[in-house]
Protein backbone atom coordinates (compact mmCIF):
# COMPACT_ATOMS: atom_id res chain seq x y z
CA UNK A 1 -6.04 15.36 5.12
CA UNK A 2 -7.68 14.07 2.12
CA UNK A 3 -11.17 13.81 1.28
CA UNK A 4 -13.71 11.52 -1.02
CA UNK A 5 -17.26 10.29 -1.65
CA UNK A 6 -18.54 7.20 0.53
CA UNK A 7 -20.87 5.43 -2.22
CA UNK A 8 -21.84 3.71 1.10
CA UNK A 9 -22.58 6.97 3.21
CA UNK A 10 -23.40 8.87 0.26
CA UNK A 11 -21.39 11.77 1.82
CA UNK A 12 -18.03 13.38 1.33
CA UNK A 13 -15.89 12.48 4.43
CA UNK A 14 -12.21 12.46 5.10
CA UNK A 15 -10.25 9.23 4.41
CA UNK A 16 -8.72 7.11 7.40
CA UNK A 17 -5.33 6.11 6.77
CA UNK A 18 -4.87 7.28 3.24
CA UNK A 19 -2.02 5.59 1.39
CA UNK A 20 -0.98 7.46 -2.01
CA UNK A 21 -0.73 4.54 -4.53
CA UNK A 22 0.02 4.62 -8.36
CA UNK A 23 -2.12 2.92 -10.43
CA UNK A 24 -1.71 0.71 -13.64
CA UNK A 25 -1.96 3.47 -16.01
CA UNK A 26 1.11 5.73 -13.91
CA UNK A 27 -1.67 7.99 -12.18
CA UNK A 28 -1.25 9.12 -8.68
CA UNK A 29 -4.18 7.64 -6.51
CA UNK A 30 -4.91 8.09 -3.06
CA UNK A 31 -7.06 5.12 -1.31
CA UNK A 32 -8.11 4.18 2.32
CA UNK A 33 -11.59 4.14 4.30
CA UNK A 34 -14.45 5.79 5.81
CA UNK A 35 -14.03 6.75 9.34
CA UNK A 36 -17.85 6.07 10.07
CA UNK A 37 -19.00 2.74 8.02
CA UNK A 38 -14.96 1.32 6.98
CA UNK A 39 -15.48 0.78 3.18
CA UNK A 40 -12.88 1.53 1.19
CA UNK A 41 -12.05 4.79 -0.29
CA UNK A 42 -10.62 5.69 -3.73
CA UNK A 43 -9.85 9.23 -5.04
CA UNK A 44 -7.45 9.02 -8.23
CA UNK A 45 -5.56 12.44 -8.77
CA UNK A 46 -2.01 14.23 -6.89
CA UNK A 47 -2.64 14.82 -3.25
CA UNK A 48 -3.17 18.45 -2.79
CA UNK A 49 -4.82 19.14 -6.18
CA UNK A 50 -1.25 19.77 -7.58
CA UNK A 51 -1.64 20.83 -11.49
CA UNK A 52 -0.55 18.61 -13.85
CA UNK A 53 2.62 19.29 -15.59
CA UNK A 54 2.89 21.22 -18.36
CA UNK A 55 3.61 19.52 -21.97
């Protein structure tokens, strides 16, 4: 499961119900929220810390 910083918490916690977007720009994003206080989550980058591809 993913993870990302609560600005709310101030913690690292593990997102509820993550949902892997794209955003504007093409990157991979994942979003969702904090299990403990429900504000939202972002994280941009692959799920899984996958490398980017090379050029």
């Amino acid at each position: 499961m993913a993870t990302g910083y609560c600005v709310k918490c101030k913690a690292t916690r593990e997102i509820a119900d993550p949902r892997q977007i794209t955003m504007k720009n093409g990157r991979p994003a994942t979003e969702g929220r904090c299990p403990v206080c429900g504000t939202k989550i972002f994280k941009i980058g692959a799920p899984g810390g996958a490398a980017p591809a090379a050029p």
